[in-house]
N, C-alpha and C. Protein backbone atom coordinates (compact mmCIF):
# COMPACT_ATOMS: atom_id res chain seq x y z
N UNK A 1 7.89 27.36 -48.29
CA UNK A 1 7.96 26.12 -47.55
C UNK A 1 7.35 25.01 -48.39
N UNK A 2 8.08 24.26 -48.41
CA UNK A 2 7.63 23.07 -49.60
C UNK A 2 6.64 21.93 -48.19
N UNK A 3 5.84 21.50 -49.53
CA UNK A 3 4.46 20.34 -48.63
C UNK A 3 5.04 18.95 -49.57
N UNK A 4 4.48 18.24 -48.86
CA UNK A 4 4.48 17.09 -49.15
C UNK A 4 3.35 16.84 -49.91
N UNK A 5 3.02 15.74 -50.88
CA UNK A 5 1.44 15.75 -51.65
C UNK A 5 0.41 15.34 -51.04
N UNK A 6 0.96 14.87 -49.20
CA UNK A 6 -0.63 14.65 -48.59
C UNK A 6 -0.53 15.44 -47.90
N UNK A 7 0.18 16.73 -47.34
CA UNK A 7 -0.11 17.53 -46.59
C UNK A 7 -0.77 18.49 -47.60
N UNK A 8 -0.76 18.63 -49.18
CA UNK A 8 -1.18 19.44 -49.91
C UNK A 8 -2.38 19.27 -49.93
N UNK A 9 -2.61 17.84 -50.03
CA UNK A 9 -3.98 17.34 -49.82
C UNK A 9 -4.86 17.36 -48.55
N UNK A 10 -4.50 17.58 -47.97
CA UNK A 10 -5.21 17.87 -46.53
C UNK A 10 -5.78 19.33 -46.30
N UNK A 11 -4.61 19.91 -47.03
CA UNK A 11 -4.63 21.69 -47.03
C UNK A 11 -5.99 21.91 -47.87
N UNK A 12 -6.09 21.20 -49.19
CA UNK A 12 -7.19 20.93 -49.78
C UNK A 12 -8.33 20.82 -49.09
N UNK A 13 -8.68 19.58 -48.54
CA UNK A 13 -9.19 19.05 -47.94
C UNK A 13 -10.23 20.26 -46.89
N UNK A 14 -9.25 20.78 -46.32
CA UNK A 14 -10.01 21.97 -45.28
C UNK A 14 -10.25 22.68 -45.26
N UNK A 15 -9.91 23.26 -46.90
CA UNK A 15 -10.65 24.43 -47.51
C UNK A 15 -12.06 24.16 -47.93
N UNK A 16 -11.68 22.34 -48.73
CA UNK A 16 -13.33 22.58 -49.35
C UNK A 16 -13.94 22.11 -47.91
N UNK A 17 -14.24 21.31 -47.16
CA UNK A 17 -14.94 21.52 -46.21
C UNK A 17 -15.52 22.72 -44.88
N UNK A 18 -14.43 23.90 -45.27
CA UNK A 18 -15.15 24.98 -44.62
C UNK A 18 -16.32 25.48 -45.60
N UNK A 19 -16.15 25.21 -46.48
CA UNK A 19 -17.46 25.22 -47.62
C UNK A 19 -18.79 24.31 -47.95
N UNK A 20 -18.15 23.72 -47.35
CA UNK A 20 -19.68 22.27 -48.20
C UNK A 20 -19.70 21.48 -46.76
N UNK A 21 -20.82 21.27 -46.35
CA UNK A 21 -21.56 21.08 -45.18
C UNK A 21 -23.05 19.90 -45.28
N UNK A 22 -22.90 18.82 -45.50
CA UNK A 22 -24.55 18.05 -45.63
C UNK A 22 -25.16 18.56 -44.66
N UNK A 23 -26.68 18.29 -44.94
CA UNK A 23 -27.74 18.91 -43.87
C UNK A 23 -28.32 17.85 -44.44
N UNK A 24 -29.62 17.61 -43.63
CA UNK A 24 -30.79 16.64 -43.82
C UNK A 24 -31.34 16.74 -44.89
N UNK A 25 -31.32 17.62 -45.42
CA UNK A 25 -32.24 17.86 -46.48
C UNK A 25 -31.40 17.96 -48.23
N UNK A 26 -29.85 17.79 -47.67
CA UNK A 26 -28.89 18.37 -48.97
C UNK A 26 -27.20 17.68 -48.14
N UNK A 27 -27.99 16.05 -47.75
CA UNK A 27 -26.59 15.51 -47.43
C UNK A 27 -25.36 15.75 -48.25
N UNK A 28 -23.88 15.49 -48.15
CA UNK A 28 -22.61 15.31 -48.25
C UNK A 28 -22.34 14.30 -48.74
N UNK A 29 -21.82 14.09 -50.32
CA UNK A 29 -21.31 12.76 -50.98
C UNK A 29 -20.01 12.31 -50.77
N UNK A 30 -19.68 12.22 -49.57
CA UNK A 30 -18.04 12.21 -49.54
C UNK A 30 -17.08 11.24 -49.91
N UNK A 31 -16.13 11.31 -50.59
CA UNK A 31 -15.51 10.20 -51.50
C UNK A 31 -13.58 10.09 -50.92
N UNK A 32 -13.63 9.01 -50.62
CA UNK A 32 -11.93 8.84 -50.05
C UNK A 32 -11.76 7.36 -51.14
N UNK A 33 -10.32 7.74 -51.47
CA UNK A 33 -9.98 6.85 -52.89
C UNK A 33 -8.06 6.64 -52.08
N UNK A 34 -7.75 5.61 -52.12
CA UNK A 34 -6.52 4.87 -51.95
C UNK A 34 -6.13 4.59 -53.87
N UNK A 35 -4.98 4.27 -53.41
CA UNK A 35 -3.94 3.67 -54.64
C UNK A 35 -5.10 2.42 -55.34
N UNK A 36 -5.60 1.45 -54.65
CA UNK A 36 -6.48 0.53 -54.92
C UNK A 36 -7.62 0.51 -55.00
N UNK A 37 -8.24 1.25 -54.30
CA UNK A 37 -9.63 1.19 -53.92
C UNK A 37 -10.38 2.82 -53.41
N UNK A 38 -11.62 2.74 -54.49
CA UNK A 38 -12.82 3.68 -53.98
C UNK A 38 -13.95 4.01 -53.03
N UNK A 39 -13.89 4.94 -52.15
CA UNK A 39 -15.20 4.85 -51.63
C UNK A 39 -15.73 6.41 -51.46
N UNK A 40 -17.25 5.72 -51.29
CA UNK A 40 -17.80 7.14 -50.95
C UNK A 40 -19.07 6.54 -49.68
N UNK A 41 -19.31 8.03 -49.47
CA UNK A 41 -20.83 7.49 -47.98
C UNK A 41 -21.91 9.19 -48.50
N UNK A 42 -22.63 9.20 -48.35
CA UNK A 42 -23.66 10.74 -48.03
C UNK A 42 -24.11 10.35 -46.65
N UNK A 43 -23.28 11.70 -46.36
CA UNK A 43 -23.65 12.03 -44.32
C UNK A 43 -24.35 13.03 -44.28
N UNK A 44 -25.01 13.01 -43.23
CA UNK A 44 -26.06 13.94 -42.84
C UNK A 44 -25.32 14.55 -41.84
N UNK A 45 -24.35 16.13 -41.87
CA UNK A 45 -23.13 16.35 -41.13
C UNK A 45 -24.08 17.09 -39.78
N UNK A 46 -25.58 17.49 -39.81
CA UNK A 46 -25.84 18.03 -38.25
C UNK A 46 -26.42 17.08 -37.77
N UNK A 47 -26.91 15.63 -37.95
CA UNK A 47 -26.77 14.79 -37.33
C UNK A 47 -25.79 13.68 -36.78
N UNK A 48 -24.59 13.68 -38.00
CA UNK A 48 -23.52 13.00 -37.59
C UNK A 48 -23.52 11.27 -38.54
N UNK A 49 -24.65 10.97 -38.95
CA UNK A 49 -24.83 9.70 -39.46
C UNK A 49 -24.79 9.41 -40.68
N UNK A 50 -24.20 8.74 -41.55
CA UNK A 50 -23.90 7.95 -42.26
C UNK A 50 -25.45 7.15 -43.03
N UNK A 51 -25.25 7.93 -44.46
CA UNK A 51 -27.38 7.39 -44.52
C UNK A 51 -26.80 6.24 -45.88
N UNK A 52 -25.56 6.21 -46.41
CA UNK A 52 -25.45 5.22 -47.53
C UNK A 52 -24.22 4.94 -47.54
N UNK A 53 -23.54 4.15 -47.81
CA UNK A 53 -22.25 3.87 -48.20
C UNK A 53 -21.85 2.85 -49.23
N UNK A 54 -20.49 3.04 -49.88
CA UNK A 54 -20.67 1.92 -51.17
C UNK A 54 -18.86 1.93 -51.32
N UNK A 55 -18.28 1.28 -51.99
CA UNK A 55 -16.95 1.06 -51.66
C UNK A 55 -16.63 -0.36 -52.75
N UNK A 56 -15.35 0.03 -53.40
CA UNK A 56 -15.12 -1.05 -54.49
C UNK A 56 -14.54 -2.10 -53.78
N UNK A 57 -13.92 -2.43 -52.77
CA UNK A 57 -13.91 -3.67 -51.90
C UNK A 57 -15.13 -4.69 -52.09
N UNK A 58 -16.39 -4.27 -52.58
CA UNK A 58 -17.31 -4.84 -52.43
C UNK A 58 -16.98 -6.31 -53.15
N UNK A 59 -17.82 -7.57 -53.46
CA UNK A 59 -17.19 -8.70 -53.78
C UNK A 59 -17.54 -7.99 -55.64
N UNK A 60 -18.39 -8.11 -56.17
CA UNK A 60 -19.15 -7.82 -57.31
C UNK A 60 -18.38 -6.77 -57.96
N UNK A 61 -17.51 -6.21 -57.24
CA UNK A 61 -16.81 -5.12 -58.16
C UNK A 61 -15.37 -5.11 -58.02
N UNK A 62 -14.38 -6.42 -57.57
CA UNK A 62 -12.97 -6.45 -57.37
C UNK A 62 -13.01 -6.59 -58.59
N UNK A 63 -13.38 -7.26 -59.95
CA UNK A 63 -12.67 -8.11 -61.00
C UNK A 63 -12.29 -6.69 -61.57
N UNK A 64 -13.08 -5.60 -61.49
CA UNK A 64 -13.37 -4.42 -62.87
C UNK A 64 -12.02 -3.55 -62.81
N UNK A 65 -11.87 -2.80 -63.53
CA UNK A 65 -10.83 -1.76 -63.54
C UNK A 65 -11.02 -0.89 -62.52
N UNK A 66 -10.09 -0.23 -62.52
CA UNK A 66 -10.44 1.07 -61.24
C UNK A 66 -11.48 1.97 -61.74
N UNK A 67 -11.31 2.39 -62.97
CA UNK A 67 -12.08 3.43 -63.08
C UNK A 67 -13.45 2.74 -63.53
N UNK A 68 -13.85 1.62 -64.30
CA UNK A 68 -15.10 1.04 -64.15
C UNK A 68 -15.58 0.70 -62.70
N UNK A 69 -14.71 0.50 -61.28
CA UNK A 69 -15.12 0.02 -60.40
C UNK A 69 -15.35 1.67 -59.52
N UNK A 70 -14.90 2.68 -60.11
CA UNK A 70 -15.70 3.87 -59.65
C UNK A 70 -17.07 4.35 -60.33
N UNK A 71 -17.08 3.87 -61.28
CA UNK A 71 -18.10 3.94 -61.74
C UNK A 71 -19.83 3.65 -61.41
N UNK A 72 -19.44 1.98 -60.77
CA UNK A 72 -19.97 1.45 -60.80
C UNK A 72 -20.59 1.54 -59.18
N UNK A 73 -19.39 1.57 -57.99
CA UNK A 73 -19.73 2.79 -56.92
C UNK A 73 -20.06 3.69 -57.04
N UNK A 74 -20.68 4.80 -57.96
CA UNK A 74 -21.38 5.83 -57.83
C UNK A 74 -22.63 5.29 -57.89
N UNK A 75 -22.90 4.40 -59.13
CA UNK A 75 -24.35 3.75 -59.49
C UNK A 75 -25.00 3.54 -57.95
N UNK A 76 -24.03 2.21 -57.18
CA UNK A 76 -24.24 1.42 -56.28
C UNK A 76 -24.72 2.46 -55.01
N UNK A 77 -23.90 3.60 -55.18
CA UNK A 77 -24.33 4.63 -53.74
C UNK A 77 -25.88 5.18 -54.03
N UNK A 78 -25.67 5.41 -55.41
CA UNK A 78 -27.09 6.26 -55.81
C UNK A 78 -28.33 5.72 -55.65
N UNK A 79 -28.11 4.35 -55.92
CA UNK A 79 -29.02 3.21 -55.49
C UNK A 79 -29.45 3.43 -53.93
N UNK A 80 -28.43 2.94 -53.11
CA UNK A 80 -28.60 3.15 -51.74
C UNK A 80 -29.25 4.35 -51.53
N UNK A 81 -28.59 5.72 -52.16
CA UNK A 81 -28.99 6.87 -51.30
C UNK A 81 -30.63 6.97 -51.64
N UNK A 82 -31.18 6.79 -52.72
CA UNK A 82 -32.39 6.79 -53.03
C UNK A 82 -33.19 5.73 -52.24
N UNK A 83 -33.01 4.91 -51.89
CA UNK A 83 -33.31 3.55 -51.03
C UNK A 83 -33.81 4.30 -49.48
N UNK A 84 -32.74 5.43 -49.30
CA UNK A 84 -32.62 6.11 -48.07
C UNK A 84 -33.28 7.55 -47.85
N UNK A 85 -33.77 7.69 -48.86
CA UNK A 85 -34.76 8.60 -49.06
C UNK A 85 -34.04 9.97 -49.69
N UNK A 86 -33.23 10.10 -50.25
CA UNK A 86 -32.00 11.09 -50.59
C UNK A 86 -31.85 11.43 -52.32
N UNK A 87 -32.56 12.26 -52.58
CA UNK A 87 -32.38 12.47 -53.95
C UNK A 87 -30.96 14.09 -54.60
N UNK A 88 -30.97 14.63 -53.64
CA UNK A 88 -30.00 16.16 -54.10
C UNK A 88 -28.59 15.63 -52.25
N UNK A 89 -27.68 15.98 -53.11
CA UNK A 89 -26.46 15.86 -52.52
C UNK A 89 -25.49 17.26 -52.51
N UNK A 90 -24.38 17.46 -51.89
CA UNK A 90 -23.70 18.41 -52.01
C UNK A 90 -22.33 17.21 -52.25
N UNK A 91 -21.57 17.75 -53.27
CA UNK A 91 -20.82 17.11 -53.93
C UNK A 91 -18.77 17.36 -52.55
N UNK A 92 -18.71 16.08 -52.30
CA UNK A 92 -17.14 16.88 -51.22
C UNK A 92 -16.43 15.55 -51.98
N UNK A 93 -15.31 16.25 -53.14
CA UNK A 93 -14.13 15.57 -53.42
C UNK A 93 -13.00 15.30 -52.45
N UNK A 94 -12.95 15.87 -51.63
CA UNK A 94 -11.99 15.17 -50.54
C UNK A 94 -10.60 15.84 -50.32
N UNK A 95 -10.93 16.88 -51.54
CA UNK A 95 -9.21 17.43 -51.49
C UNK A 95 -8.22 16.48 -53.08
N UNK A 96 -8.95 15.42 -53.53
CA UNK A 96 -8.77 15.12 -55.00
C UNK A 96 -9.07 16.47 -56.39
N UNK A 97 -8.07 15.88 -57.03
CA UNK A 97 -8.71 16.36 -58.30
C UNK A 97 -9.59 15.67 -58.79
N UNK A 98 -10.86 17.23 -59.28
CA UNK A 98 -11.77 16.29 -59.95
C UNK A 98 -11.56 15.65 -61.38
N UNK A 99 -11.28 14.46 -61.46
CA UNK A 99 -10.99 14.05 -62.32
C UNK A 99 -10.71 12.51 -62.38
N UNK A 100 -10.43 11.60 -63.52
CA UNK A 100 -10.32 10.38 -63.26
C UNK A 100 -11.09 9.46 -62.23
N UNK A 101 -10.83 8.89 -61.53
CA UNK A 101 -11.55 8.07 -60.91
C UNK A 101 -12.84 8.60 -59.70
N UNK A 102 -12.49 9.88 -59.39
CA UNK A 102 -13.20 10.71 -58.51
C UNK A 102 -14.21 11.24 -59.95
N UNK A 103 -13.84 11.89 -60.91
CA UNK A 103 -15.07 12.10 -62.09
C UNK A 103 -15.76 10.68 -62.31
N UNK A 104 -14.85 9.58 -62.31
CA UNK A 104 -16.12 8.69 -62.67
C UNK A 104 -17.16 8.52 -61.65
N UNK A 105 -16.99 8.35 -60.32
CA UNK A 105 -17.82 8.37 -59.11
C UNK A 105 -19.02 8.90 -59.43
N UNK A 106 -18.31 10.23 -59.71
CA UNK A 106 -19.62 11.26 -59.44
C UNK A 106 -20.62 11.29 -60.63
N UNK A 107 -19.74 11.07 -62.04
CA UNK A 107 -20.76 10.42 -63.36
C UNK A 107 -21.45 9.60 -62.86
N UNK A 108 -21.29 8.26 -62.31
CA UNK A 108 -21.99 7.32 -61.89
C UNK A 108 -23.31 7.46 -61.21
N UNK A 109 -22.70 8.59 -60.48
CA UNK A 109 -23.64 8.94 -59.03
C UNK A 109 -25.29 9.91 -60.10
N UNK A 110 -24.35 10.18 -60.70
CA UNK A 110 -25.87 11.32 -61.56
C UNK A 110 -26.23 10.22 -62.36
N UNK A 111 -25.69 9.18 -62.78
CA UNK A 111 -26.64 8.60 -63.81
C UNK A 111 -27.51 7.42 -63.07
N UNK A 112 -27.13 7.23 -61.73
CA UNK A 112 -28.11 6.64 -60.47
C UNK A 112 -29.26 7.26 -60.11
N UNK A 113 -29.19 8.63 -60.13
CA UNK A 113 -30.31 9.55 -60.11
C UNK A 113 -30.01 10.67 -58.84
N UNK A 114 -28.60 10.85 -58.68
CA UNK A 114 -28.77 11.58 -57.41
C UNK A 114 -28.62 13.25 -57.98
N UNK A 115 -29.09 14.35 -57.89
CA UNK A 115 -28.56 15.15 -58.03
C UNK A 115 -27.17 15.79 -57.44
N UNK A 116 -26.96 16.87 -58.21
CA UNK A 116 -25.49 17.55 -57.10
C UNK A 116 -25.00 18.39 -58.93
């Protein structure tokens, strides 16, 4: 039975999340990426809340390339998440390959200081 590339992606998607789970102590870096634009948040999944978020919509990061403006959202989250008291993450690509603009994120994100 043939999939479509977002139902493949979804199929993705719900595999790695029966796996990777934030907790308070080892939030969820979760990253959703459009044709245009990057984002990511670290959730705390047994409380339900949202402790950082960062997103290339931002004004300071439309001019850049895509993949400098993922980049530069990993920095920007890592910032926040540390701000928020959050130093070790569990890494959730989303059902992406890791690679390209989702690898730059997460480069970004370690050279901000977050572990994962």
């Amino acid at each position: 039975m043939s999939q479509t590339r977002l139902e493949a992606r979804r199929r993705r998607r719900r595999r790695i999340r029966g796996a990777v789970a934030g907790t308070a102590d080892r939030p969820r870096l979760a990253v959703a990426r459009s044709n245009k634009r990057i984002y990511a948040q670290v959730i705390d999944d047994d409380r339900g809340h949202t402790l950082a978020a960062a997103g290339s919509h931002e004004a300071a990061l439309r001019e850049l390339t895509k993949a400098e403006a993922a980049a530069q959202v990993g920095k920007l989250l890592a910032e926040r998440a540390k701000g928020a008291g959050v130093e070790k993450v569990v890494f959730d690509r989303g059902g992406f390959k890791y690679h390209g603009r989702v690898k730059a994120l997460a480069d970004g994100a370690r050279e901000g200081g977050l572990e994962f």
